[in-house]
N, C-alpha and C. Protein backbone atom coordinates (compact mmCIF):
# COMPACT_ATOMS: atom_id res chain seq x y z
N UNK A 1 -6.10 59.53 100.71
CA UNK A 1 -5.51 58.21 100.83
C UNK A 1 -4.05 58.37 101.24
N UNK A 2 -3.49 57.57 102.01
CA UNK A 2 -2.54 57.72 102.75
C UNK A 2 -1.28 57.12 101.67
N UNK A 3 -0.13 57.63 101.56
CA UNK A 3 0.79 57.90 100.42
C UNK A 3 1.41 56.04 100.56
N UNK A 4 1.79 55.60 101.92
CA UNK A 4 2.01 54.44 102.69
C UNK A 4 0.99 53.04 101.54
N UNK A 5 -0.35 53.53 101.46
CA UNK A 5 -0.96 52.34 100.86
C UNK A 5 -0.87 52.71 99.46
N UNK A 6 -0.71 53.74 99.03
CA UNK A 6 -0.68 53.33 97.28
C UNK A 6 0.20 53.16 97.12
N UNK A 7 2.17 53.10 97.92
CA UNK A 7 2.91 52.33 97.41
C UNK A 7 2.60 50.78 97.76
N UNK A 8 2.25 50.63 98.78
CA UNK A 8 1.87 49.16 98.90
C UNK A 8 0.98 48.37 97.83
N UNK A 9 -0.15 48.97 97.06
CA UNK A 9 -0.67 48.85 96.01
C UNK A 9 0.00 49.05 94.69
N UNK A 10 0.90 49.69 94.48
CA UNK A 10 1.65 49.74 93.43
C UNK A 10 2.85 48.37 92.99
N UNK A 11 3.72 48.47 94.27
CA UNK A 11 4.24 47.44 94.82
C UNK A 11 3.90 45.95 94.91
N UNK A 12 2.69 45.85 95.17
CA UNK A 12 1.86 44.70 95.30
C UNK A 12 1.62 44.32 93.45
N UNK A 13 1.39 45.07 93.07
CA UNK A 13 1.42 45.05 91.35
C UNK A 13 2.47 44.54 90.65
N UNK A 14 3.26 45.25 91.18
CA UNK A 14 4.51 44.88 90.78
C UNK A 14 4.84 43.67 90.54
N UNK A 15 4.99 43.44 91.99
CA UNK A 15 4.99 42.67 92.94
C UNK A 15 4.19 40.90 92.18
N UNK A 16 3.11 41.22 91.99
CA UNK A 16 2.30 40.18 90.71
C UNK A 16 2.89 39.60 89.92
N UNK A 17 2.76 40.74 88.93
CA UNK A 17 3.62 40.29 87.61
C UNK A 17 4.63 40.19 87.60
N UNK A 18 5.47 40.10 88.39
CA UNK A 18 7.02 39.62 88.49
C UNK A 18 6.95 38.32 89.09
N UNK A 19 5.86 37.61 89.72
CA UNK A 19 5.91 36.45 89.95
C UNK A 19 4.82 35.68 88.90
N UNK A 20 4.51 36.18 87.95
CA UNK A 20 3.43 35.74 87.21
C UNK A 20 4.75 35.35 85.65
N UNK A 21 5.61 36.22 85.57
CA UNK A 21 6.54 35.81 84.56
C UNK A 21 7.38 34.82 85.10
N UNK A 22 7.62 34.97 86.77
CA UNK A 22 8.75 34.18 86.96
C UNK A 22 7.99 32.34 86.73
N UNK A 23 6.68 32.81 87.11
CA UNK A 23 5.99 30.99 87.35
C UNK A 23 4.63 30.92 86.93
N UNK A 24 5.09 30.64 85.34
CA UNK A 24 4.45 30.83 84.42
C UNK A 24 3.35 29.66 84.34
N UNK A 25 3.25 29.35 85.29
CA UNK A 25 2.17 27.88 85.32
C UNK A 25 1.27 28.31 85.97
N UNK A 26 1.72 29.28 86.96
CA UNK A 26 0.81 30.20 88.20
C UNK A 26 -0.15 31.59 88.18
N UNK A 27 0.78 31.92 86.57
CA UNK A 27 0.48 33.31 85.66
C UNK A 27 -0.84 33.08 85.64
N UNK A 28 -1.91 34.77 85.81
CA UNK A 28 -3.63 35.14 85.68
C UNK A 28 -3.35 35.64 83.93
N UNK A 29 -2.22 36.46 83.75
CA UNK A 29 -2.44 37.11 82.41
C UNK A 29 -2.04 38.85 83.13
N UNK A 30 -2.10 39.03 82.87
CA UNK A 30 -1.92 40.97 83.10
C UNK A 30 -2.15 41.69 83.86
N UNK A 31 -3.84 41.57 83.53
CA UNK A 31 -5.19 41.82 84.73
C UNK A 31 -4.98 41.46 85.88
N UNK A 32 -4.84 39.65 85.71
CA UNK A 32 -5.11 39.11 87.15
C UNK A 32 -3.66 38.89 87.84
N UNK A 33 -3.09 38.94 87.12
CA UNK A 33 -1.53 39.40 87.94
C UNK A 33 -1.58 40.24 88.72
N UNK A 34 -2.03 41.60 88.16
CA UNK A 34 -2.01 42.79 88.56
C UNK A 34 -3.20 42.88 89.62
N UNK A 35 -4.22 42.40 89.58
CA UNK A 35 -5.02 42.17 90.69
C UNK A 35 -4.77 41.92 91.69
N UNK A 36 -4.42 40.28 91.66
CA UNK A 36 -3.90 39.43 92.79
C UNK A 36 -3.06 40.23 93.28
N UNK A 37 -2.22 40.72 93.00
CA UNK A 37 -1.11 41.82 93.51
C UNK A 37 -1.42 42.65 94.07
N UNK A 38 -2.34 43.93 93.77
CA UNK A 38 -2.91 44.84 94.13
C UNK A 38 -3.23 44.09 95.37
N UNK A 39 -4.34 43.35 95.69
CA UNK A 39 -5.03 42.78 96.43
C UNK A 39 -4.14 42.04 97.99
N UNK A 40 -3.15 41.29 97.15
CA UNK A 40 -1.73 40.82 98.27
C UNK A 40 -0.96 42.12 98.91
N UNK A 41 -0.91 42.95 97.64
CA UNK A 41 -0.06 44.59 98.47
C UNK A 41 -0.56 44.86 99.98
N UNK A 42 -1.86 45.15 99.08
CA UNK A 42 -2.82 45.73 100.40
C UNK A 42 -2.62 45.18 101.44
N UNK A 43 -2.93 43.74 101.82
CA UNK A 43 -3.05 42.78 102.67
C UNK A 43 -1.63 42.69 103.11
N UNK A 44 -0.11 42.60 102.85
CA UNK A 44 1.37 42.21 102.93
C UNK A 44 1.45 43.63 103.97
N UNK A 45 0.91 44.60 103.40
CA UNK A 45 1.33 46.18 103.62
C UNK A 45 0.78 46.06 105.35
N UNK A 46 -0.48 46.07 105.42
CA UNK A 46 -1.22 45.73 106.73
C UNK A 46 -1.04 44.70 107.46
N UNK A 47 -0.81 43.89 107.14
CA UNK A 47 0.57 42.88 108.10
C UNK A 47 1.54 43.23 108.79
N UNK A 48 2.36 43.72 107.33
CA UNK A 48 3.96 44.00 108.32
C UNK A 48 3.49 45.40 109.27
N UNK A 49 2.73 46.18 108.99
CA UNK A 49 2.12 47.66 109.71
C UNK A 49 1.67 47.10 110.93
N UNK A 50 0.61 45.95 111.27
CA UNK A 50 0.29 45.51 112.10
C UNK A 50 0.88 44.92 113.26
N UNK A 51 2.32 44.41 112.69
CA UNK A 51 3.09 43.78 113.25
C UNK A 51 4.24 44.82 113.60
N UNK A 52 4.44 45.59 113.50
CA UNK A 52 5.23 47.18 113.87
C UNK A 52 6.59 47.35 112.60
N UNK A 53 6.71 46.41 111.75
CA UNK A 53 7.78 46.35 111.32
C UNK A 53 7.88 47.47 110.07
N UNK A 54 8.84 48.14 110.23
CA UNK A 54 9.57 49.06 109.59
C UNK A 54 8.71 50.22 109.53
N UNK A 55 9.33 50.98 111.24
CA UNK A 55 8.66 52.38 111.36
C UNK A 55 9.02 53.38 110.59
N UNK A 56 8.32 54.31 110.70
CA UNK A 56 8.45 55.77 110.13
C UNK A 56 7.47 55.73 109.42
N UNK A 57 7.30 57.33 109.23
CA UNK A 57 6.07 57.77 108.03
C UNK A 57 6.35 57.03 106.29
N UNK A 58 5.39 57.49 105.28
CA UNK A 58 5.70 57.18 104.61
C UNK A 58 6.29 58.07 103.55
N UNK A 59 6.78 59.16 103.99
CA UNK A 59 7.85 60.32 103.72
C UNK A 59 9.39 59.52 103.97
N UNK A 60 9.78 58.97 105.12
CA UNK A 60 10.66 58.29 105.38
C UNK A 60 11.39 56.99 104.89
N UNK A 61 12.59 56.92 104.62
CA UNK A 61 12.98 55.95 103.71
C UNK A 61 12.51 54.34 104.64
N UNK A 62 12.51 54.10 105.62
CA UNK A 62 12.25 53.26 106.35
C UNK A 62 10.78 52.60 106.17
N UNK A 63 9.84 53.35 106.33
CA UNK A 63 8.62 53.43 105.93
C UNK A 63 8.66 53.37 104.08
N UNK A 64 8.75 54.02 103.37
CA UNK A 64 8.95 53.31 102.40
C UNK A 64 9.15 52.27 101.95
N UNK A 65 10.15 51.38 102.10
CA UNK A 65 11.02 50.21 101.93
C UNK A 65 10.04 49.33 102.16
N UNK A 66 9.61 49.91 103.74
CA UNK A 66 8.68 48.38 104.24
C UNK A 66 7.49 48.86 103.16
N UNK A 67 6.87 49.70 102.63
CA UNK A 67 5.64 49.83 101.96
C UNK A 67 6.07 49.07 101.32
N UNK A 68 7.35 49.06 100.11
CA UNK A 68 7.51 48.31 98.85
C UNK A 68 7.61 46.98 99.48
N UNK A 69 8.90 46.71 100.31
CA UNK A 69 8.81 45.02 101.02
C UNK A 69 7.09 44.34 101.13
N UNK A 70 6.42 44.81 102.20
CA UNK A 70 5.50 44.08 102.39
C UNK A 70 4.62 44.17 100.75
N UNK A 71 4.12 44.97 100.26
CA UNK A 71 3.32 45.21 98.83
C UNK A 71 3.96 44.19 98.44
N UNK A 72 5.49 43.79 97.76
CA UNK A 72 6.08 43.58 96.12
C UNK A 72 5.64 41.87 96.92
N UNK A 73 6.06 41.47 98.03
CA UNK A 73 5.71 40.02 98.68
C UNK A 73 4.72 40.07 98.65
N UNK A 74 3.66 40.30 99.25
CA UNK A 74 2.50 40.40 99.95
C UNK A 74 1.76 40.10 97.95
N UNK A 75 1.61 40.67 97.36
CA UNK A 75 1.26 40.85 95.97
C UNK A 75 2.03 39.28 95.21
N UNK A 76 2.77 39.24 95.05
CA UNK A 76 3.59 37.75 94.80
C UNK A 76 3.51 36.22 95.81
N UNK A 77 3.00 36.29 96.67
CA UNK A 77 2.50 35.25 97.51
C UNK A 77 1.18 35.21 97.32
N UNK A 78 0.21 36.12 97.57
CA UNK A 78 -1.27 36.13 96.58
C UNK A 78 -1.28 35.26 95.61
N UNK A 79 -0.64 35.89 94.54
CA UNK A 79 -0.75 35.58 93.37
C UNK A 79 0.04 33.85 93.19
N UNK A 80 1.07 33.41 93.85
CA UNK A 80 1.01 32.36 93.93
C UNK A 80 0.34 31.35 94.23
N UNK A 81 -0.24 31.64 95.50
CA UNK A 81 -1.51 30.87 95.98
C UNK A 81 -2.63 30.91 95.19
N UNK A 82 -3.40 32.13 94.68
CA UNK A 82 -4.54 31.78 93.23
C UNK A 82 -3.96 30.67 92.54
N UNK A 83 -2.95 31.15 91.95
CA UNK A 83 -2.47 30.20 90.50
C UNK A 83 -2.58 28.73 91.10
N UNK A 84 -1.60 28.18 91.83
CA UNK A 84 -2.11 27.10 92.56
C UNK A 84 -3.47 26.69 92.84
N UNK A 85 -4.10 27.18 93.46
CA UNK A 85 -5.45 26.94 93.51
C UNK A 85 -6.18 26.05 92.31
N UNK A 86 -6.19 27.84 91.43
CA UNK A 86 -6.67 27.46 89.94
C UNK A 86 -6.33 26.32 89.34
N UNK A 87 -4.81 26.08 89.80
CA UNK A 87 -4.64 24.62 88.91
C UNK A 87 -5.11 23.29 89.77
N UNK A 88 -5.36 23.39 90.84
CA UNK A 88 -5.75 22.68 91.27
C UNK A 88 -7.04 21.76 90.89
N UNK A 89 -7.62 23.32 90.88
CA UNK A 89 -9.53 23.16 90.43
C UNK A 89 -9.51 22.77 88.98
N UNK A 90 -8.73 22.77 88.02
CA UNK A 90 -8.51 22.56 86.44
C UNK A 90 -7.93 21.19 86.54
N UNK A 91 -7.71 20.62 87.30
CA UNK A 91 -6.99 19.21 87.49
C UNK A 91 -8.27 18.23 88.01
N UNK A 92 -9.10 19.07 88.52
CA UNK A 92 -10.08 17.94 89.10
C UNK A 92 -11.40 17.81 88.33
């Protein structure tokens, strides 16, 4: 596994539960913080990659950065959009 996606997965975790404390109406709990995150990493990571932004390996500080950038967003916009959702569907 390429070093590039498990920070993006880590990141993306992070990335969760830091928006799961910040918007606590939007919060899964631990798990699904950490899910949604995982899940947004992945997806944020392969975006900005797709889109060329922030070359270099993932040895390279450049490449790094963008692993954590796209993951810690990519993982926190996920997870916003579930929570929303969810409350949506609990409202109706």
């Amino acid at each position: 596994m390429d070093l590039g996606i498990i920070i993006q997965l880590i990141s993306g975790a992070v990335g969760g539960n830091l928006a799961g404390a910040a918007l606590k109406e939007n919060s899964l709990g631990t798990l699904g913080n950490s899910l949604a995150g995982v899940l947004g990493g992945g997806i944020g990571g392969t975006v900005l990659a797709a889109l060329g932004i922030g070359g270099g390996g993932a040895t390279e500080i450049g490449g790094i950065l963008s692993s954590v950038a796209g993951g810690g967003v990519g993982g926190a916009a996920l997870l916003s959009v579930v929570g929303v959702v969810r409350s949506m569907l609990a409202k109706a």
